[in-house]
N, C-alpha and C. Protein backbone atom coordinates (compact mmCIF):
# COMPACT_ATOMS: atom_id res chain seq x y z
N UNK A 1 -25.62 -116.80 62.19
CA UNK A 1 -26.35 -117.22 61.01
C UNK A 1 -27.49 -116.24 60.75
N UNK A 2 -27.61 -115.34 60.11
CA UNK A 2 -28.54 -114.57 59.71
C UNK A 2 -29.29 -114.96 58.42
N UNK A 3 -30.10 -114.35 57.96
CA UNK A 3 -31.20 -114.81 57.14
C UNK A 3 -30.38 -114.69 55.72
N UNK A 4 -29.58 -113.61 55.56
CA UNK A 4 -28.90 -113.69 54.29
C UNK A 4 -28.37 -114.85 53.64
N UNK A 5 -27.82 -115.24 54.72
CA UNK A 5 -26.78 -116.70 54.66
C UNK A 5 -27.45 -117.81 54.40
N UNK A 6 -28.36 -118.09 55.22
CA UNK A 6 -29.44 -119.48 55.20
C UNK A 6 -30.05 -119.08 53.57
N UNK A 7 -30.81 -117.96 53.18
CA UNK A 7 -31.68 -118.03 52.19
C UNK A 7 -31.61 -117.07 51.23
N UNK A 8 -30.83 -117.19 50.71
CA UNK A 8 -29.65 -115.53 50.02
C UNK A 8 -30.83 -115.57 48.65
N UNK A 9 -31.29 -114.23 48.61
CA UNK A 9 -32.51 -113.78 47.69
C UNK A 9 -31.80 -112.76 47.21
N UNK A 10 -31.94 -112.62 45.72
CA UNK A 10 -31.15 -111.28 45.25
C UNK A 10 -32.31 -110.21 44.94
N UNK A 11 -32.18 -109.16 44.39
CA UNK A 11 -33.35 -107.93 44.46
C UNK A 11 -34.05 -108.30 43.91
N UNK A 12 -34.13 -108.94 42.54
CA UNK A 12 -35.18 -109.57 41.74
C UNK A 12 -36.10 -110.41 42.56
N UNK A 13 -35.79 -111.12 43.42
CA UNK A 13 -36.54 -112.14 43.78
C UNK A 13 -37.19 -111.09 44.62
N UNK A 14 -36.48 -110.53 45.51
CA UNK A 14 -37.19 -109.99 46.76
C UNK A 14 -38.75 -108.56 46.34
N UNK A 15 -38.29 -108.34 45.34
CA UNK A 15 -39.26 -107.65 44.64
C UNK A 15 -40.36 -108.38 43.94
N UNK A 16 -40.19 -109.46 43.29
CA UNK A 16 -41.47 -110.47 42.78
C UNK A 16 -42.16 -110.90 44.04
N UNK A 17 -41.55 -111.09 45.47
CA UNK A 17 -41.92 -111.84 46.25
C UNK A 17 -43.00 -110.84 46.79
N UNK A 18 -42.90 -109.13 46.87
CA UNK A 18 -43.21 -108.33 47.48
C UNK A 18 -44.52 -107.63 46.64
N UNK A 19 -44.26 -107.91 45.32
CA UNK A 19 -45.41 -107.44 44.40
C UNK A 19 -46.35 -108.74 44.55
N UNK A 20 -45.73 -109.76 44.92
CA UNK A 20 -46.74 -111.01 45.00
C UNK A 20 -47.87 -111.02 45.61
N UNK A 21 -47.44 -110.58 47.23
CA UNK A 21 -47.69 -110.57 48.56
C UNK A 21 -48.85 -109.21 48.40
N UNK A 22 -48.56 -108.05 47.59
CA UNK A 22 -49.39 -106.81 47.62
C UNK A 22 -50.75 -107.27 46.55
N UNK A 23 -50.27 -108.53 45.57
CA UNK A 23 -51.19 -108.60 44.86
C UNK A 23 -52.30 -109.39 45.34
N UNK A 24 -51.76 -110.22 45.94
CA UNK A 24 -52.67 -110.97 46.57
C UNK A 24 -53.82 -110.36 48.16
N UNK A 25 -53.40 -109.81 48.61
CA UNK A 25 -54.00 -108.61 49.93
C UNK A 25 -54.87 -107.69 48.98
N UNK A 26 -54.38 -107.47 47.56
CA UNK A 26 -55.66 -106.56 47.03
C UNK A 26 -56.89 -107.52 46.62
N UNK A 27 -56.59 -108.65 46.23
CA UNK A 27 -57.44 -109.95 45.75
C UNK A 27 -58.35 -110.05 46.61
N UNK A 28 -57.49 -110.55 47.76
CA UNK A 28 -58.59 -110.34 49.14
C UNK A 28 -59.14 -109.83 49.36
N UNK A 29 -58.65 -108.86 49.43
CA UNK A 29 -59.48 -107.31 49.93
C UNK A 29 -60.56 -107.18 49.24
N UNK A 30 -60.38 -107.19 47.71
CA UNK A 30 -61.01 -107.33 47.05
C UNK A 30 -62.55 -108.06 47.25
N UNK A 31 -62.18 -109.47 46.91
CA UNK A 31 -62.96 -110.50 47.27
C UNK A 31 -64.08 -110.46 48.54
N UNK A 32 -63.24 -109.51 49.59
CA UNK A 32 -64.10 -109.78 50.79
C UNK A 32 -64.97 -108.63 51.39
N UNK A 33 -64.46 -107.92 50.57
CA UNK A 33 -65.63 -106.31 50.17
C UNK A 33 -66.72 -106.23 49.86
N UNK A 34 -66.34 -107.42 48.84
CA UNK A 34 -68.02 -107.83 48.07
C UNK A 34 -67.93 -106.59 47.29
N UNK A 35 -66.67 -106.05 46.40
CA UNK A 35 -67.18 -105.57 45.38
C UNK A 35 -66.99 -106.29 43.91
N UNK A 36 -66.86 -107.59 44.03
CA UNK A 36 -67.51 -108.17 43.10
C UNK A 36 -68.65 -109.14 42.94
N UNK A 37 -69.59 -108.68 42.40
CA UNK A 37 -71.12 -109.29 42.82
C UNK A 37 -70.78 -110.72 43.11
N UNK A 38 -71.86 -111.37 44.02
CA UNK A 38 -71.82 -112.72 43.85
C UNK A 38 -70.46 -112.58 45.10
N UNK A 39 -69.43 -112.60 45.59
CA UNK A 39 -68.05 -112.99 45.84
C UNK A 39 -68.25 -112.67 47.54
N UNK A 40 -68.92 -111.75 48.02
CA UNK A 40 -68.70 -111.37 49.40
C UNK A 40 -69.83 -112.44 50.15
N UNK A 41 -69.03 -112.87 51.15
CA UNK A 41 -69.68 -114.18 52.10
C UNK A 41 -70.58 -113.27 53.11
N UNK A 42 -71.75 -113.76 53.28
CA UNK A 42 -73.02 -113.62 54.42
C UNK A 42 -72.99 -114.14 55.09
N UNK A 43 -73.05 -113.39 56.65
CA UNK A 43 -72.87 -114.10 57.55
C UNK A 43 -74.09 -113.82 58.07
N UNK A 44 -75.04 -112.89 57.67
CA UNK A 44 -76.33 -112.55 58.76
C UNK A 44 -77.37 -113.99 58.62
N UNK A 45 -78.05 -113.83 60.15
CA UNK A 45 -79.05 -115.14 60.47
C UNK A 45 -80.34 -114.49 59.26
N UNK A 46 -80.85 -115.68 59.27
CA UNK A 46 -82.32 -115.44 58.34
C UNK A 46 -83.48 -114.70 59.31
N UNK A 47 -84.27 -113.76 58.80
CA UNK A 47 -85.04 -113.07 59.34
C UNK A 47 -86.43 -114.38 58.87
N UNK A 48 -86.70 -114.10 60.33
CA UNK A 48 -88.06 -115.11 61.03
C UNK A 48 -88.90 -114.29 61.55
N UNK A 49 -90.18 -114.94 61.01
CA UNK A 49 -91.87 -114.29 62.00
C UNK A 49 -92.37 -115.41 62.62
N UNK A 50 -92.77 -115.39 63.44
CA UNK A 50 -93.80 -116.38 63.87
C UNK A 50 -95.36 -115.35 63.90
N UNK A 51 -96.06 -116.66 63.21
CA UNK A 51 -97.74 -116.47 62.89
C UNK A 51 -98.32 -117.98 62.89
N UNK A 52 -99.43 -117.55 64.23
CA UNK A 52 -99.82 -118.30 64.70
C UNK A 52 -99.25 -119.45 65.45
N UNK A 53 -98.27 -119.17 66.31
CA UNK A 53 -97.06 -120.04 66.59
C UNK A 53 -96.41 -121.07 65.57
N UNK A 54 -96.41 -120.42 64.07
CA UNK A 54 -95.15 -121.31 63.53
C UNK A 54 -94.26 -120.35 63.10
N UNK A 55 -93.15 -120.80 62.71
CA UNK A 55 -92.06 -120.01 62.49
C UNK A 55 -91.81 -120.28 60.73
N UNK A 56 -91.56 -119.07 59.90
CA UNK A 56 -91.65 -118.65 58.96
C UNK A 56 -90.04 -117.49 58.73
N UNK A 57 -89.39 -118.42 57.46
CA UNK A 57 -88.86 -117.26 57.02
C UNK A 57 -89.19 -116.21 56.02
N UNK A 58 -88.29 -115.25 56.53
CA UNK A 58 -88.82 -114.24 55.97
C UNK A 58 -88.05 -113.17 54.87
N UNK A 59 -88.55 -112.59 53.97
CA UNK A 59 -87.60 -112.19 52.78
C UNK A 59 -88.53 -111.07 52.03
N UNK A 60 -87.78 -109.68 52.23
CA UNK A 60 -88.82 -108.68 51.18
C UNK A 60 -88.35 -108.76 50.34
N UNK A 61 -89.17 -108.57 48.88
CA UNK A 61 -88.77 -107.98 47.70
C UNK A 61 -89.72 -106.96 47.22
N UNK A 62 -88.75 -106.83 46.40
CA UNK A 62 -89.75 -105.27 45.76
C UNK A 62 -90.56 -105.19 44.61
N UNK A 63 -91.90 -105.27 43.87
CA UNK A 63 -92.38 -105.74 42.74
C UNK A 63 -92.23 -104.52 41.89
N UNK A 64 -92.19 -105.28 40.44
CA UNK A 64 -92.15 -103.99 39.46
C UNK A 64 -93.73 -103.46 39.03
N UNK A 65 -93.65 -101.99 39.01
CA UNK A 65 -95.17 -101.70 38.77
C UNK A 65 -95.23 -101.08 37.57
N UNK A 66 -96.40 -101.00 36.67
CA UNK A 66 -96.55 -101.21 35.64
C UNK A 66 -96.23 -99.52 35.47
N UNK A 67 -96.33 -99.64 33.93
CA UNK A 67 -95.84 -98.08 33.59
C UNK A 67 -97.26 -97.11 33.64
N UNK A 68 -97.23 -96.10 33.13
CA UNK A 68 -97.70 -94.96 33.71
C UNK A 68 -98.97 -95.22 32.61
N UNK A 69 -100.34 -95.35 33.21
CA UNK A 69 -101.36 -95.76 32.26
C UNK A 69 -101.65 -97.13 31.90
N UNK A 70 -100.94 -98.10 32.65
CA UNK A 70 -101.08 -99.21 32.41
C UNK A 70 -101.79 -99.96 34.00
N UNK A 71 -102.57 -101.08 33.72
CA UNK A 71 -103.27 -101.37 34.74
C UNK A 71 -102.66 -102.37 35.53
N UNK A 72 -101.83 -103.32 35.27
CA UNK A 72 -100.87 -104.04 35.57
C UNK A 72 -99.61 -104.25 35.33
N UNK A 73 -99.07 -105.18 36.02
CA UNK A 73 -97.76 -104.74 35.72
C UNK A 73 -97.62 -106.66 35.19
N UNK A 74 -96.25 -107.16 34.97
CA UNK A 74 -95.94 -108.29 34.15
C UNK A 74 -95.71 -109.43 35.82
N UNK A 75 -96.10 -110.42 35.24
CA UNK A 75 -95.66 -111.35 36.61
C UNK A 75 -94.19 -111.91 36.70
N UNK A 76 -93.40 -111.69 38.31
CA UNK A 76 -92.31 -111.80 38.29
C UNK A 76 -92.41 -112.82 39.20
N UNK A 77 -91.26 -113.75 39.30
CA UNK A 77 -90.89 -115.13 39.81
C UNK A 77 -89.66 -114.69 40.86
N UNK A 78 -89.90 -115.09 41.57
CA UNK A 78 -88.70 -115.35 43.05
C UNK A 78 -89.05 -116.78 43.98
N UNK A 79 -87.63 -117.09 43.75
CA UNK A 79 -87.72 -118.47 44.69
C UNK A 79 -87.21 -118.27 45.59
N UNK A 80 -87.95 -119.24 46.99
CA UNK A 80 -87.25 -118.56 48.12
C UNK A 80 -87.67 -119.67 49.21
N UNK A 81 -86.63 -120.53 49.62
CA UNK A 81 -86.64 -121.73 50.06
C UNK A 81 -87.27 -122.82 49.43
N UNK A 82 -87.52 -122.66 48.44
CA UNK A 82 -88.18 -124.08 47.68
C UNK A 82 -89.10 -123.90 47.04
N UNK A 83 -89.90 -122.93 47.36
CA UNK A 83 -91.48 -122.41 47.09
C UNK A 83 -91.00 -121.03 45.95
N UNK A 84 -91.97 -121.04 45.11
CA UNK A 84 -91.47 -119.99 43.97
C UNK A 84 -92.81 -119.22 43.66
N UNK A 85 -92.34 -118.00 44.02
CA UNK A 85 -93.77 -117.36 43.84
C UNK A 85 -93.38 -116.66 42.69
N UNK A 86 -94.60 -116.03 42.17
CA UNK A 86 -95.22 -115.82 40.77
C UNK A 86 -96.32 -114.41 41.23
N UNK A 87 -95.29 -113.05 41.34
CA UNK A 87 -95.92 -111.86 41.66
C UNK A 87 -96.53 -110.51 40.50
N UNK A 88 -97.44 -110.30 40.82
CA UNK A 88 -97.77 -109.34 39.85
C UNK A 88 -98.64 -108.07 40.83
N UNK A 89 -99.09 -106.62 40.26
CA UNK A 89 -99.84 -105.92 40.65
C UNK A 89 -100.57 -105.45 40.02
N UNK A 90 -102.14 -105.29 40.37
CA UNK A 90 -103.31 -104.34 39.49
C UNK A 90 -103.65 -103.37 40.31
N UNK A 91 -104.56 -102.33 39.27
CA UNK A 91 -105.32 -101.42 39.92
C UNK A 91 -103.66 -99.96 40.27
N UNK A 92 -102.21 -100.18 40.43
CA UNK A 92 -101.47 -99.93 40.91
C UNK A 92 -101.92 -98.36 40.98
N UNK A 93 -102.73 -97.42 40.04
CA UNK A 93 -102.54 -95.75 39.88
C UNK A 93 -104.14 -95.80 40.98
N UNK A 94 -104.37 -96.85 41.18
CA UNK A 94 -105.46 -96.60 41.82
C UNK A 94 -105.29 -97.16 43.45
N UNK A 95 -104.76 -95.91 44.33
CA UNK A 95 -103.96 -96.76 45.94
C UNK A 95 -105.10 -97.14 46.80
N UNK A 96 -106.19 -97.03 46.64
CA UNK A 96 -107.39 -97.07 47.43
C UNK A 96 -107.57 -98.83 46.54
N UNK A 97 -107.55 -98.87 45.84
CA UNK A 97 -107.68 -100.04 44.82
C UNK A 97 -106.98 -101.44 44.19
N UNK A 98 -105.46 -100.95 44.84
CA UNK A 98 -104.62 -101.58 44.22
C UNK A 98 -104.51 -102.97 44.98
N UNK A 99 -103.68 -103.93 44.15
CA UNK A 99 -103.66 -105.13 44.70
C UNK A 99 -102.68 -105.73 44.64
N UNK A 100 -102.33 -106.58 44.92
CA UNK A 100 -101.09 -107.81 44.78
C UNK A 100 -101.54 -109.22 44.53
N UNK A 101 -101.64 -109.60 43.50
CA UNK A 101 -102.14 -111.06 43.08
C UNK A 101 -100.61 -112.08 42.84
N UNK A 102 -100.57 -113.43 43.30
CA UNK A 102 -99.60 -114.19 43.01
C UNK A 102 -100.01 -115.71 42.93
N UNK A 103 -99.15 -116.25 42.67
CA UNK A 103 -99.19 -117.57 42.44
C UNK A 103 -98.37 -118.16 43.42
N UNK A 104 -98.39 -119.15 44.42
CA UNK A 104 -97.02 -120.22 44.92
C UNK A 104 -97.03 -121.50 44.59
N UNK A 105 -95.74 -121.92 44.28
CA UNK A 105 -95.87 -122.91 43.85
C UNK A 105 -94.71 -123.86 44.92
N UNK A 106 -95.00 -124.44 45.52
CA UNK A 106 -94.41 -125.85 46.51
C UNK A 106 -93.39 -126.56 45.93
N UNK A 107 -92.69 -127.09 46.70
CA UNK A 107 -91.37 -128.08 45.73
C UNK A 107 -92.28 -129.08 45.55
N UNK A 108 -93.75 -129.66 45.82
CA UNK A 108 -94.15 -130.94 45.45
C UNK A 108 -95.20 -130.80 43.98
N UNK A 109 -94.94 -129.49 43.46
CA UNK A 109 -95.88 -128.84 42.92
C UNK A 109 -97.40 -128.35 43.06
N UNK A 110 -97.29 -128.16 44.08
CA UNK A 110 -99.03 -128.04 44.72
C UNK A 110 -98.83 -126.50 44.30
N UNK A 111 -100.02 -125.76 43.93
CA UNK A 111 -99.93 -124.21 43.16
C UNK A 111 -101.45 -123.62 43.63
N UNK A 112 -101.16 -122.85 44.37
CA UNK A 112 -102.03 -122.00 44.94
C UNK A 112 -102.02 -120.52 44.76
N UNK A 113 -103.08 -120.17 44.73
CA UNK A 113 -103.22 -118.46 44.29
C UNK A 113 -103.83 -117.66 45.29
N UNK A 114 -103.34 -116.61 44.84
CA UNK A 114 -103.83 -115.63 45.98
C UNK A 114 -104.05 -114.37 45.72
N UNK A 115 -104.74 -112.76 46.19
CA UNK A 115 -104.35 -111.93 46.15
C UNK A 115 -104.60 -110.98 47.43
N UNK A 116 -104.02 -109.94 47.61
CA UNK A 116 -104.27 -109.18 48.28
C UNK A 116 -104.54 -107.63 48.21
N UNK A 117 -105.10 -107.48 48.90
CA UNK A 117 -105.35 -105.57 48.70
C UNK A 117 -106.99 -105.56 48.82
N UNK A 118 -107.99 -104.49 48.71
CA UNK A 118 -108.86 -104.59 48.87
C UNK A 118 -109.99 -105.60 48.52
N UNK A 119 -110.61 -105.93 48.88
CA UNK A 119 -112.27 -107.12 48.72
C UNK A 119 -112.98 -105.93 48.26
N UNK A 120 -113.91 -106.80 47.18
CA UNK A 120 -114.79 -106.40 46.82
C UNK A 120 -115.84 -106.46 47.79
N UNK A 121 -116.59 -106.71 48.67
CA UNK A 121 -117.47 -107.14 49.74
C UNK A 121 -116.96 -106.15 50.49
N UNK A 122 -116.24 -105.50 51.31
CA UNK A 122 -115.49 -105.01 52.46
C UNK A 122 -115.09 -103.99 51.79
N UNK A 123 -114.81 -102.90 52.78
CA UNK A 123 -113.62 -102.28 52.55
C UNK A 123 -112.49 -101.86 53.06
N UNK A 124 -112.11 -103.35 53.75
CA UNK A 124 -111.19 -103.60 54.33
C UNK A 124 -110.37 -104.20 53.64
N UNK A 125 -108.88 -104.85 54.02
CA UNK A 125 -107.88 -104.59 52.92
C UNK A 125 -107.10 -106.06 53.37
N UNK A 126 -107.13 -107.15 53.11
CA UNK A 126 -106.23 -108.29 53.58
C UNK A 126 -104.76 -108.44 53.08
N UNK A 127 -104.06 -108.45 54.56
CA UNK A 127 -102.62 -107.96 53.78
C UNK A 127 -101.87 -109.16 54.37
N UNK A 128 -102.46 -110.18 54.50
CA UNK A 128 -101.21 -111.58 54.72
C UNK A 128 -102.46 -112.42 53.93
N UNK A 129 -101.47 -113.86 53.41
CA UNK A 129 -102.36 -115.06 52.77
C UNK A 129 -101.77 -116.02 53.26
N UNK A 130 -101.72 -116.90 53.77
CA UNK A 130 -101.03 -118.24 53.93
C UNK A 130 -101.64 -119.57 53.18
N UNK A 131 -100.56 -120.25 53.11
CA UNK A 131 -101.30 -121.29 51.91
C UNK A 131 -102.27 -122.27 52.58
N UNK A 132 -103.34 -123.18 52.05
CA UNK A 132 -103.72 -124.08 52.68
C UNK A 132 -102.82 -125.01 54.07
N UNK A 133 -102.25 -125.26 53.99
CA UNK A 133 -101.46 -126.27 54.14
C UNK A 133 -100.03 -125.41 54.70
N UNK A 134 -100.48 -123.82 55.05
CA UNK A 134 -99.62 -123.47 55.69
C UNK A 134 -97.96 -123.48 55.65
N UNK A 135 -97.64 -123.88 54.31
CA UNK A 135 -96.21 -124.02 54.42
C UNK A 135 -95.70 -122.71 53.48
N UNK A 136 -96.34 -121.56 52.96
CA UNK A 136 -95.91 -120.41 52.74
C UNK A 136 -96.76 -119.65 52.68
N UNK A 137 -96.65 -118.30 52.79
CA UNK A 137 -97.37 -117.21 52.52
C UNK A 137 -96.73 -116.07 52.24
N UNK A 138 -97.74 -114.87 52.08
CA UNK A 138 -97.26 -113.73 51.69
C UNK A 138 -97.66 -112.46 52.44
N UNK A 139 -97.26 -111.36 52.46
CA UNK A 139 -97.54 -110.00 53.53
C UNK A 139 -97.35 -109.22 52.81
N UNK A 140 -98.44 -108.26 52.50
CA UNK A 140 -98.39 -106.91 52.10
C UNK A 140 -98.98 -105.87 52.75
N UNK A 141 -98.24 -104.67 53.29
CA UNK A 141 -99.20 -103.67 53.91
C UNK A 141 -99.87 -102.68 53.24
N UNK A 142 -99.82 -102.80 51.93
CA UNK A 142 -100.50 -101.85 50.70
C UNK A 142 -100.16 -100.84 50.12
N UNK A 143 -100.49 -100.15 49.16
CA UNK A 143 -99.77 -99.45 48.63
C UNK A 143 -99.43 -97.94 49.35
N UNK A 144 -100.19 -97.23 50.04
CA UNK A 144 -99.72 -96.02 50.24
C UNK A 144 -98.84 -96.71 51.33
N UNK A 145 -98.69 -97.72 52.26
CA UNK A 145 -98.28 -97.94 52.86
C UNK A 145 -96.38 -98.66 53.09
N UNK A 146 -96.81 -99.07 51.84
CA UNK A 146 -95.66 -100.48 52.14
C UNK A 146 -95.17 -100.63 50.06
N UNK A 147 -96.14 -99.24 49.81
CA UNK A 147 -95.86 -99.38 48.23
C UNK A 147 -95.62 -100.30 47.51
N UNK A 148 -94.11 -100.91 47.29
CA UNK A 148 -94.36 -101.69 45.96
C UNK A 148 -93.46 -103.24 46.78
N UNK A 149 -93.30 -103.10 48.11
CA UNK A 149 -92.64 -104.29 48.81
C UNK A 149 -93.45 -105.10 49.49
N UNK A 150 -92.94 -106.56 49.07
CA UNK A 150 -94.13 -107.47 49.72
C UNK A 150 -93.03 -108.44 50.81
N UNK A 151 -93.23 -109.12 51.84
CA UNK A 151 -92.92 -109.76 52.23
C UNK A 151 -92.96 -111.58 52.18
N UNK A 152 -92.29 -112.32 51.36
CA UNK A 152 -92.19 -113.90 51.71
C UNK A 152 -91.86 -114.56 52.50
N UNK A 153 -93.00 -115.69 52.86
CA UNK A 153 -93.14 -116.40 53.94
C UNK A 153 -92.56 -117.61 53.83
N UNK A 154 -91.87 -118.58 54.07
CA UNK A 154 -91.57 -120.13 53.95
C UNK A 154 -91.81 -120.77 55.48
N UNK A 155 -92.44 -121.37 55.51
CA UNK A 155 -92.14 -122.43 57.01
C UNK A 155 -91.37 -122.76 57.12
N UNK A 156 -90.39 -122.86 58.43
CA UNK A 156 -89.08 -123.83 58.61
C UNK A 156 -89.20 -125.13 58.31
């Protein structure tokens, strides 16, 4: 009993079956490349800090800085575990000067502000904020430093 006998396929079939089989392995392939946005699955763990013994996730993004002659730039929104911050930069042509001002806002709506980069008083440069209440913050190491990327904080 060979396979002919049990399941007799004529060329037509065996060719639809075979373009089937190739179409679908490119789909995949496709799909799992992640070269279509959105489609490729993440498997990496979330990047964590601990400060002050709590544990905080963690997430850079990159802010947009204003154009050439302009003193600020427009405020941009990223949510990121629940908490949605509200980022902007001044002073940016000025790196001795520049700053990072934002807004967070809590899933219970509690909205706290902040900025960072140099004090007027000091001339020293505060480059983390945490919220009252400790359930997010933010990290910047400044501009010649860490240029236009800030780091977000969420508490676990």
């Amino acid at each position: 009993m060979g396979i002919d006998q049990d399941f007799p396929m004529t060329r037509t079939q065996v060719r639809v079956l075979v373009v089937g089989l190739l179409v679908m392995a490119v789909v995949g392939g496709v799909l799992f490349a992640g070269l279509l946005p959105g489609a490729k699955p993440t498997f990496a763990a979330p990047t964590i800090a601990v400060i002050d013994g709590e544990s905080y996730y963690v997430e850079a993004v990159a802010l947009s800085v204003p154009p050439l002659f302009q003193n600020s730039s427009a405020p941009q929104a990223f949510d990121f575990h629940n908490v949605t911050f509200e980022l902007w930069v001044s002073n940016w042509y000025s790196f001795d000067a520049a700053e990072v001002h934002g807004n967070g806002t809590e899933p219970n709506g509690t909205v706290f502000s902040f900025a960072l980069g140099p004090t007027a008083t000091t001339s020293s440069s505060s480059t983390l904020y945490l919220s009252p209440d400790r359930l997010f913050g933010i990290e910047w190491a400044g501009a010649p430093v860490a240029w236009n990327s800030v780091k977000l904080l969420v508490r676990q």
